[in-house]
Protein backbone atom coordinates (compact mmCIF):
# COMPACT_ATOMS: atom_id res chain seq x y z
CA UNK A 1 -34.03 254.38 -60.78
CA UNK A 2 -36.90 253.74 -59.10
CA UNK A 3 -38.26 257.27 -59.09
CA UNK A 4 -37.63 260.14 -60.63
CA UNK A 5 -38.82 261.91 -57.30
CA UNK A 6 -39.66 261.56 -53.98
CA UNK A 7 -41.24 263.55 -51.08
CA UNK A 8 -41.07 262.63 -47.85
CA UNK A 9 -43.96 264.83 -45.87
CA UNK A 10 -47.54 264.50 -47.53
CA UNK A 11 -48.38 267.58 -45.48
CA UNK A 12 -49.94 270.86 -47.29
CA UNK A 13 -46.46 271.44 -48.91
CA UNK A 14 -45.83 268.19 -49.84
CA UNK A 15 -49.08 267.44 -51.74
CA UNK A 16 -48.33 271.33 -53.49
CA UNK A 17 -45.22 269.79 -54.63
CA UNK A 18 -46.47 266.38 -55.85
CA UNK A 19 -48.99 268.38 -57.47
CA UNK A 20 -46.93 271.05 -59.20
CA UNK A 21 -44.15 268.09 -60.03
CA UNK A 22 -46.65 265.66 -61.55
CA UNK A 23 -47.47 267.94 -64.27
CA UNK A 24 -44.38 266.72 -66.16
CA UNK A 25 -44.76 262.99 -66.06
CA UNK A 26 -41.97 261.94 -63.63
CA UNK A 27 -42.64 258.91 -61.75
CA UNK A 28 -43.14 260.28 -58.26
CA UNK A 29 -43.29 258.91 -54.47
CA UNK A 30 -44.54 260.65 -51.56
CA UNK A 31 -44.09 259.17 -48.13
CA UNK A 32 -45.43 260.07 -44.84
CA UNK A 33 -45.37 258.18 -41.64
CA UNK A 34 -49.19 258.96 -40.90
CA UNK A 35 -51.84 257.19 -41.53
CA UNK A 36 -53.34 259.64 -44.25
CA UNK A 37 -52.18 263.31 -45.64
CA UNK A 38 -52.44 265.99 -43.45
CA UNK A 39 -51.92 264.95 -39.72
CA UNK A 40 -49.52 267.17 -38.65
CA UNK A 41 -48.99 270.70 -38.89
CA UNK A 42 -51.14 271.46 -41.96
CA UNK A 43 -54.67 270.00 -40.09
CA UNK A 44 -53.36 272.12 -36.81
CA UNK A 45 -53.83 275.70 -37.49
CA UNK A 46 -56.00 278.57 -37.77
CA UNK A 47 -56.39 278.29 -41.47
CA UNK A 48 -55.83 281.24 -42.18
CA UNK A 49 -55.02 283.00 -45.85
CA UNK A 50 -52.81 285.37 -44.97
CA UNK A 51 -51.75 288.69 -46.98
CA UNK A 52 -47.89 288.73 -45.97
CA UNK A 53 -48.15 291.74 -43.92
CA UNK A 54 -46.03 290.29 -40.77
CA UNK A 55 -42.93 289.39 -42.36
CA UNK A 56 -39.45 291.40 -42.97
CA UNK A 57 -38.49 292.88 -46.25
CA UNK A 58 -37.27 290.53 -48.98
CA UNK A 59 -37.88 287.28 -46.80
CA UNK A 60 -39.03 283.92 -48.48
CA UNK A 61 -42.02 284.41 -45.81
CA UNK A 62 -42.57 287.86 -47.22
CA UNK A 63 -42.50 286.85 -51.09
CA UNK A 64 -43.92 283.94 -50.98
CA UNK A 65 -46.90 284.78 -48.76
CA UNK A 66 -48.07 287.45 -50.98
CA UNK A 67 -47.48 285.59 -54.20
CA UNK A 68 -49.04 282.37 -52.33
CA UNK A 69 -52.40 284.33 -51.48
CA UNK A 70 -52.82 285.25 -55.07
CA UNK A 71 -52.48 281.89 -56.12
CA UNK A 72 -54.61 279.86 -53.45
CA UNK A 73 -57.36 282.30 -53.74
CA UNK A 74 -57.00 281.77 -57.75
CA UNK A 75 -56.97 277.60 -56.82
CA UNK A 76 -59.72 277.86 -54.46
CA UNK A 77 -62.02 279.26 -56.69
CA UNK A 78 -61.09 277.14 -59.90
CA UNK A 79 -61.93 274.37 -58.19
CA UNK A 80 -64.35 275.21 -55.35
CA UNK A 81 -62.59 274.64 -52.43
CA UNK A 82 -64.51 275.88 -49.62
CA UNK A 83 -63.14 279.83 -48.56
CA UNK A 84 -63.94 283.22 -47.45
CA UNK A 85 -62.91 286.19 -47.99
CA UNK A 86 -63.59 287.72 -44.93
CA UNK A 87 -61.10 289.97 -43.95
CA UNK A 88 -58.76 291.06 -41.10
CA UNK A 89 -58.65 293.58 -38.08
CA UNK A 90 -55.70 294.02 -36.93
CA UNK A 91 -56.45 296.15 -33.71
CA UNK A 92 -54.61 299.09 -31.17
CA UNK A 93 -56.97 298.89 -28.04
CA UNK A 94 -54.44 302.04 -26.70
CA UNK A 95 -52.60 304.99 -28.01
CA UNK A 96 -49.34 303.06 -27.18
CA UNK A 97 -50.08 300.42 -29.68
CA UNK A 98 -50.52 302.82 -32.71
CA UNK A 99 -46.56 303.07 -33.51
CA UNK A 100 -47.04 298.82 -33.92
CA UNK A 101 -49.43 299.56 -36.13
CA UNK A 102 -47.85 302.50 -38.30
CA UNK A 103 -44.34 299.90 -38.09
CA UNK A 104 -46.74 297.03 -39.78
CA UNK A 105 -48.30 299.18 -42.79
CA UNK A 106 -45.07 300.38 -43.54
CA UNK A 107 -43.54 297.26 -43.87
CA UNK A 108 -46.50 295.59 -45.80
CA UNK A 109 -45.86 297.97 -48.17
CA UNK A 110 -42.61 297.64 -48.58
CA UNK A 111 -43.26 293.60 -49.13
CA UNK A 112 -45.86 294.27 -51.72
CA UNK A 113 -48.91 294.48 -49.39
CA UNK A 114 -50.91 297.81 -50.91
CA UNK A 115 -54.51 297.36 -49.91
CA UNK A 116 -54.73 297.31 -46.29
CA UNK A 117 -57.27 300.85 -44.79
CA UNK A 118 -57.03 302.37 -42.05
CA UNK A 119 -60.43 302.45 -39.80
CA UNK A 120 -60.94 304.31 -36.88
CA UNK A 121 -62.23 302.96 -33.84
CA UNK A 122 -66.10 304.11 -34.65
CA UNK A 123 -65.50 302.28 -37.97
CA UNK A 124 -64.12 299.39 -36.22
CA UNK A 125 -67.51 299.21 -34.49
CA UNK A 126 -69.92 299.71 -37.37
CA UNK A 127 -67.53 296.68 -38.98
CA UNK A 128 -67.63 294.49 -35.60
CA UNK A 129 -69.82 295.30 -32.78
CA UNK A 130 -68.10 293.57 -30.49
CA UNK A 131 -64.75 295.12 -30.93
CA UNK A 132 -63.16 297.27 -29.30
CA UNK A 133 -60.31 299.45 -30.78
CA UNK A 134 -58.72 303.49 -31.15
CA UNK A 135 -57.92 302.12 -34.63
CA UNK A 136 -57.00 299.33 -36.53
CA UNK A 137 -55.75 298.40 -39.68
CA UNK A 138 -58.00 296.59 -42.14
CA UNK A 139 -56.81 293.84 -44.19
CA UNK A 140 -59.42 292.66 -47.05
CA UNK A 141 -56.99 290.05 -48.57
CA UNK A 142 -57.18 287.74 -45.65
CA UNK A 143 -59.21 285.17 -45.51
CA UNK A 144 -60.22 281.53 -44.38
CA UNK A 145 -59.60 278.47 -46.14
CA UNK A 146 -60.71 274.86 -45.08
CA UNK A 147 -56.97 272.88 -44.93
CA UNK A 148 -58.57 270.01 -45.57
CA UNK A 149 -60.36 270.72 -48.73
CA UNK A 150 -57.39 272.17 -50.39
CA UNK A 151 -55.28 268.92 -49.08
CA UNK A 152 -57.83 266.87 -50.03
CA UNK A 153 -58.06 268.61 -53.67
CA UNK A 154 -54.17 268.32 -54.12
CA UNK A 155 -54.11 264.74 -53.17
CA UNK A 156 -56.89 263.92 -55.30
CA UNK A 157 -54.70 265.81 -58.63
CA UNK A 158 -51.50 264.49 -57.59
CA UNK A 159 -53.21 260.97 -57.85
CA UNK A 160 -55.30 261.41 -60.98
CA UNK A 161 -51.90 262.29 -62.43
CA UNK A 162 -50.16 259.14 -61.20
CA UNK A 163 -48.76 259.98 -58.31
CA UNK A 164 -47.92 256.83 -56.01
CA UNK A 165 -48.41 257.49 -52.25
CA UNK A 166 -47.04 255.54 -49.48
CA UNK A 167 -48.55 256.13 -46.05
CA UNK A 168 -47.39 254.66 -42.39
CA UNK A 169 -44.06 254.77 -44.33
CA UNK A 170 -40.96 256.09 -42.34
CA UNK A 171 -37.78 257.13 -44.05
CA UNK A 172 -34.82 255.18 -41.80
CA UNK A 173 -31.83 255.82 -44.61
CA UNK A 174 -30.31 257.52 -46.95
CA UNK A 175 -27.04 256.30 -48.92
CA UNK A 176 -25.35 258.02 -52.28
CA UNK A 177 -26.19 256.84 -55.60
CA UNK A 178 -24.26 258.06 -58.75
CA UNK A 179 -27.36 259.81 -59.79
CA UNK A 180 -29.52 260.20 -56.45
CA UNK A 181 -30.65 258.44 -53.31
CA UNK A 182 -31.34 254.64 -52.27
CA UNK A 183 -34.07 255.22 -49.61
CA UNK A 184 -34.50 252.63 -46.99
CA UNK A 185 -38.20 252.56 -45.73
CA UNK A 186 -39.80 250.86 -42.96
CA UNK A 187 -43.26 250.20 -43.04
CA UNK A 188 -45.71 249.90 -40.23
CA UNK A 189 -45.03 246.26 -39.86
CA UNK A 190 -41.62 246.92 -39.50
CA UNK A 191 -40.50 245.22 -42.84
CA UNK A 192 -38.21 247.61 -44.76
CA UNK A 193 -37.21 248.14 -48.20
CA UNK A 194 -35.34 250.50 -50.54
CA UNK A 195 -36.10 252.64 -53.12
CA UNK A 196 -34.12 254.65 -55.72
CA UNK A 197 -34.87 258.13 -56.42
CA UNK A 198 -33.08 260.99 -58.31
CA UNK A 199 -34.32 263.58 -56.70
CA UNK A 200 -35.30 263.54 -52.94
CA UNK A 201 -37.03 266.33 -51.41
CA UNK A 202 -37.83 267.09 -47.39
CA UNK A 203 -40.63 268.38 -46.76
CA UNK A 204 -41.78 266.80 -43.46
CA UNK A 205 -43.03 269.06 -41.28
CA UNK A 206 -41.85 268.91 -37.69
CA UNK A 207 -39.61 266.35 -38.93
CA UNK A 208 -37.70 268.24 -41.36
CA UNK A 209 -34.63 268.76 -39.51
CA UNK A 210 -34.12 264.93 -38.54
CA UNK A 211 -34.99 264.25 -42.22
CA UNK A 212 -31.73 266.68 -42.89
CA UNK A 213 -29.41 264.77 -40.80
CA UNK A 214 -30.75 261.89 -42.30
CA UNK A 215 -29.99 263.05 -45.97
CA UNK A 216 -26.27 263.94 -44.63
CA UNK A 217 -26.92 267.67 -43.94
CA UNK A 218 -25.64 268.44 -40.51
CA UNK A 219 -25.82 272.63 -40.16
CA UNK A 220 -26.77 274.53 -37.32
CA UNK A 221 -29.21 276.32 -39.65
CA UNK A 222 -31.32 273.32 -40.10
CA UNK A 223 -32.06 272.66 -36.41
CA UNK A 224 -35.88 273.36 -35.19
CA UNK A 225 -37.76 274.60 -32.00
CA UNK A 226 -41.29 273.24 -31.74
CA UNK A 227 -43.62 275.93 -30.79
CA UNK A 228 -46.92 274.29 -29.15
CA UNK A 229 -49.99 276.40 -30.13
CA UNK A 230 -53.42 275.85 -28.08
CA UNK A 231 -56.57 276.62 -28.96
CA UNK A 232 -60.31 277.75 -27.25
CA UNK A 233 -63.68 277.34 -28.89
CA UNK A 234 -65.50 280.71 -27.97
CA UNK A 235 -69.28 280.72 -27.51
CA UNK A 236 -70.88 283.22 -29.69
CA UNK A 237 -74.32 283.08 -31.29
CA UNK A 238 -73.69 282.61 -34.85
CA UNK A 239 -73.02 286.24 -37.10
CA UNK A 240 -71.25 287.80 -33.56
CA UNK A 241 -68.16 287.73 -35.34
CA UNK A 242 -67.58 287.69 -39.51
CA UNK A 243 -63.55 289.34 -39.44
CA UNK A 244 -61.08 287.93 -37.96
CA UNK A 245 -59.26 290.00 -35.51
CA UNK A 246 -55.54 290.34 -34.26
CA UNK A 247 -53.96 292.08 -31.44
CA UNK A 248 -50.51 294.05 -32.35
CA UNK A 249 -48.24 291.10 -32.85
CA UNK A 250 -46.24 289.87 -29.31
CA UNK A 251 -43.01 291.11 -28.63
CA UNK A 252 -40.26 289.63 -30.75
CA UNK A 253 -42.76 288.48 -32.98
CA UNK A 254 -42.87 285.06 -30.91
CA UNK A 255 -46.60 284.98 -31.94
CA UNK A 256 -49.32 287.09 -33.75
CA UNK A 257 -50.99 287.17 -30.77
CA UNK A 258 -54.37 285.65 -29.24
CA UNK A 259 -56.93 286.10 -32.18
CA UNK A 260 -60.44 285.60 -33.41
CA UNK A 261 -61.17 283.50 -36.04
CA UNK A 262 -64.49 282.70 -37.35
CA UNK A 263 -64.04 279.43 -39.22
CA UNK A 264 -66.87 278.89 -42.36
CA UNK A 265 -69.09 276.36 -40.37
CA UNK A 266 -69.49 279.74 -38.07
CA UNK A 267 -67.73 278.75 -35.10
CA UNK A 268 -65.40 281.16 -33.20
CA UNK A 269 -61.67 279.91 -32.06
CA UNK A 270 -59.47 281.84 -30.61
CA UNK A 271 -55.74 281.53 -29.89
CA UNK A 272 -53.03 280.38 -30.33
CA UNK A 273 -50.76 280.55 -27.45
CA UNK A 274 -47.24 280.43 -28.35
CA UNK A 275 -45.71 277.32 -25.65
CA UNK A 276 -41.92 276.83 -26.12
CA UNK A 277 -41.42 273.27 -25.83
CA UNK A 278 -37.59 271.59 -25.50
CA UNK A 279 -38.62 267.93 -25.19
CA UNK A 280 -39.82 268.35 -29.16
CA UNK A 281 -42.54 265.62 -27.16
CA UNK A 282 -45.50 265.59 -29.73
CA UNK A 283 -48.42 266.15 -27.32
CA UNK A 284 -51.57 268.20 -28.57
CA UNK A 285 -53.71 268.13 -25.19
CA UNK A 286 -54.74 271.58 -24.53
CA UNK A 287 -54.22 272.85 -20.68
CA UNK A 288 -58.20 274.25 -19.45
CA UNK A 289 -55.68 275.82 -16.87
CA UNK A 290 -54.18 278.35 -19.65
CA UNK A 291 -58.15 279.21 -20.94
CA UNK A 292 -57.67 282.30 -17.88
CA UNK A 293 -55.00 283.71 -19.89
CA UNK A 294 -57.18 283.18 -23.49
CA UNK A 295 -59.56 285.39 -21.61
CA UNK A 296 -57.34 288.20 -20.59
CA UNK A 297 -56.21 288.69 -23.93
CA UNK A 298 -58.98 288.55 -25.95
CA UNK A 299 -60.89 290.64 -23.03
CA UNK A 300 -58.68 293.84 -24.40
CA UNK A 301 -60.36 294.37 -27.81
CA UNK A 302 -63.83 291.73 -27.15
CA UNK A 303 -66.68 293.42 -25.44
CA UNK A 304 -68.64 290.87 -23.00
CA UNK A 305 -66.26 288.35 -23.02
CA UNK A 306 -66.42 286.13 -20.08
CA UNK A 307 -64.55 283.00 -18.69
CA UNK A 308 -67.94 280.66 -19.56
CA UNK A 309 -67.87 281.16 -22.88
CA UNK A 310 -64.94 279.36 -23.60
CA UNK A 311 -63.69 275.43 -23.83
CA UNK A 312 -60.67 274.20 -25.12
CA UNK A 313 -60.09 272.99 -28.77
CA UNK A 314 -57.05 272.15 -30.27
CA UNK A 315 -53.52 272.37 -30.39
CA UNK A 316 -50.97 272.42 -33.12
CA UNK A 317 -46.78 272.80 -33.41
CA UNK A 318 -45.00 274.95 -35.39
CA UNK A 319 -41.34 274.28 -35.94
CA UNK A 320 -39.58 277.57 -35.84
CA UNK A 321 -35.85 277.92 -36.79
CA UNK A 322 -35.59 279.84 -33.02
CA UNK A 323 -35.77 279.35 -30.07
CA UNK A 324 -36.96 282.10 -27.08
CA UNK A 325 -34.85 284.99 -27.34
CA UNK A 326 -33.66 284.37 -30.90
CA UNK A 327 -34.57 286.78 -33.64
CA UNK A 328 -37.11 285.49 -36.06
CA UNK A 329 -35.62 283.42 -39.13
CA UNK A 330 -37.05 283.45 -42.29
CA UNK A 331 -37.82 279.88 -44.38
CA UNK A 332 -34.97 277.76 -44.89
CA UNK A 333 -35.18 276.22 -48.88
CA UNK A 334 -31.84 274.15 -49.46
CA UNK A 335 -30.49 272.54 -52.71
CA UNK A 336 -28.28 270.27 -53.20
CA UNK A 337 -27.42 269.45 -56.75
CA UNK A 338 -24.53 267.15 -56.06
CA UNK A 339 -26.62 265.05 -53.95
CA UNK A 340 -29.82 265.45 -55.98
CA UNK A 341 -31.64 266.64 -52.63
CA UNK A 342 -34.17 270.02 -51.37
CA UNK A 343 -34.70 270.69 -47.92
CA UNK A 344 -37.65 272.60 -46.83
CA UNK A 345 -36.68 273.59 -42.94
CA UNK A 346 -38.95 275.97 -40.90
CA UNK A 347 -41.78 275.73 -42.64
CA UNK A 348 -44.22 277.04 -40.56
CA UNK A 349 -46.87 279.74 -40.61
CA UNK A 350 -47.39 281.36 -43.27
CA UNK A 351 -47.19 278.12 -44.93
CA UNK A 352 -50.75 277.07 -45.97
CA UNK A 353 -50.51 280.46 -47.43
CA UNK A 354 -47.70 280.43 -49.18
CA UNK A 355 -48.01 276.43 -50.38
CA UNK A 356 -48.55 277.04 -53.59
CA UNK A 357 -46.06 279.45 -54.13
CA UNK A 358 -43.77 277.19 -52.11
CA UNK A 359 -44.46 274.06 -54.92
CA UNK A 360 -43.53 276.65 -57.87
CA UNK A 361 -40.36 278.07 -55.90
CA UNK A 362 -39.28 273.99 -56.13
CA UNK A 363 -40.21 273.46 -59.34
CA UNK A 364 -38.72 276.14 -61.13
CA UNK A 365 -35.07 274.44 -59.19
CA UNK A 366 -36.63 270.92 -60.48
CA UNK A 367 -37.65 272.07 -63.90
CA UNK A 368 -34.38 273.91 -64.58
CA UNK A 369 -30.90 273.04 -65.27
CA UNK A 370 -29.98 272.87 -61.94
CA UNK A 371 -30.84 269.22 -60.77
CA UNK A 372 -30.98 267.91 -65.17
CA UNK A 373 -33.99 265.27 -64.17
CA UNK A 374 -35.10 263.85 -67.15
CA UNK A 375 -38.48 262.75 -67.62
CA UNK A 376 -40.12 259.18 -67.90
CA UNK A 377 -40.66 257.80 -70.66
């Protein structure tokens, strides 16, 4: 064999993994058909360290959020990645919304979520100025991370520990071996080659369900929705804003809702929409026709917010395991030990979160008895 392992995806999750799995001296690959690590969904978000209060009861998004925060602030501050701690509002501008927010402590709680407060809307104000609430629930767990630095730490320890990374490198094929995978590659000058691997793990991104047919896993389950998310830059003199601050989630759950967050160069951003696109077209422009609708949200809890102060950003996609109308679905994490493959499907927010946690929920299966990969020698 070639390799003991390979990744396809060097997004957040895949460095985590390559990281976490390079600690026992396999011989490891990680592809990615990007120029560099990082380009998709892990670069695209609000970067936000989340506390794992959104999430049902005994979900993968549940336990590995709140076991992911512990460990990425823990990471983050071994090795001085930049972060705040700057905690979250998350707000009822109405007596209507208060059930929402009685529904969401009660089910942090039950997921392991014990420090969020309760402020009322005078505190709210002595917190945030600007803000305008009846009450809100305070988070102090959740925080800000720059994606970059982390991804830029993990690549750096995956490669100091010998890590071999191929980028502009698609994965075209994937045949049986009596103990793993031959990979067929193609590169960016369309010359292709194959690899041998015992172990082959998806993690890529967006991708993740094509990777699965790909690998020979054709299920319903695997299939994705892409979720475009847009983003506005909102003009505020620099300490107007130091929490980040959340609506009651949207109905369904289809989105968090049209936030604040202050990012650590001080900047404001708020967003994201939640866009439903079918095409699955990869297309990050962001529509200054939608920045009305920014303004209409964020005008229910932001004192003197007007149309001027905001620009559009950025955009990123999630790929959600539903489509509108369907319920939420949790994480999809799929072993195969006959084949020698994991699938990581759905990976989505709160994934920077829960990366970490993600790369020790894999290795555990790796490390185990379950997939018997030896070690190089």
């Amino acid at each position: 064999m070639d390799f003991d392992v390979t990744i396809v995806g060097a997004g957040v999750v895949g460095l985590a993994l390559a990281k976490r799995l390079s600690d026992s001296g396999r011989r490891l690959l990680v592809l990615d058909k990007e120029p560099g690590y990082g380009r998709g969904i892990s670069s695209r978000n609000s970067e936000v360290i989340h506390a794992g209060i959104y999430y049902p009861e005994g979900s993968l998004k549940a336990r590995l959020c709140v076991s992911g925060n512990a460990l990425l602030y823990r990471f983050c501050e071994r090795y001085r990645v930049p972060h705040r701690r700057c905690g979250k509002l998350i707000v009822a501008t109405c007596e209507a919304e208060m059930a929402e927010l009685e529904r969401l402590d009660a089910s942090a709680r039950a997921c392991g979520v014990h420090d969020l407060k309760w402020l009322t809307g005078a505190q709210v104000r002595e917190r945030e100025p600007s803000v305008r609430a009846v009450a809100a629930l305070f988070s102090p767990s959740t925080g800000i991370v720059s994606a970059h630095g982390l991804m830029q730490k993990l690549y750096g320890q995956a490669r100091k520990a010998g890590v071999l990374f191929s980028f502009e490198t698609e994965a075209v094929g994937v045949q049986a071996e009596p103990c793993g995978s031959r990979l067929t590659v193609r590169y960016r000058d369309g010359r292709e080659e194959a690899v041998t691997t015992r172990l082959l793990i998806n993690a890529a991104g967006l991708f993740s369900d094509r990777m699965a047919r790909l690998m020979g896993w054709e299920t319903g389950d695997a299939a994705l929705y892409w979720w475009k998310g847009e983003y506005a830059a909102l003009d505020l003199s620099g300490g107007q804003l130091n929490t980040l601050v959340y609506p009651v989630p949207e109905p369904s759950n289809a989105g968090l809702g049209t936030h604040l967050t202050p990012s650590l160069d001080g900047t404001v951003r708020l967003g994201p929409n939640a866009l439903y696109l079918p095409g699955k077209r990869e297309d990050y422009r962001v529509d200054p026709d939608h920045l009305p609708a920014f303004h209409q949200a964020a005008s229910r809890y932001l004192d003197g917010l007007t149309p001027s102060m905001l620009r559009p950003d950025m955009a990123g996609i999630r790929p959600k395991r539903q489509k509108p109308g369907d319920p939420v679905k949790d994480f999809l994490i799929h072993s195969d030990s006959q084949r020698g493959h994991v699938h990581l499907i759905g990976i989505e927010s709160p994934g920077l979160t829960a990366a970490l946690a993600i790369s020790e929920e894999v290795g555990a299966l790796v490390e185990g008895s379950y997939f018997l990969i030896p070690r190089s020698t």
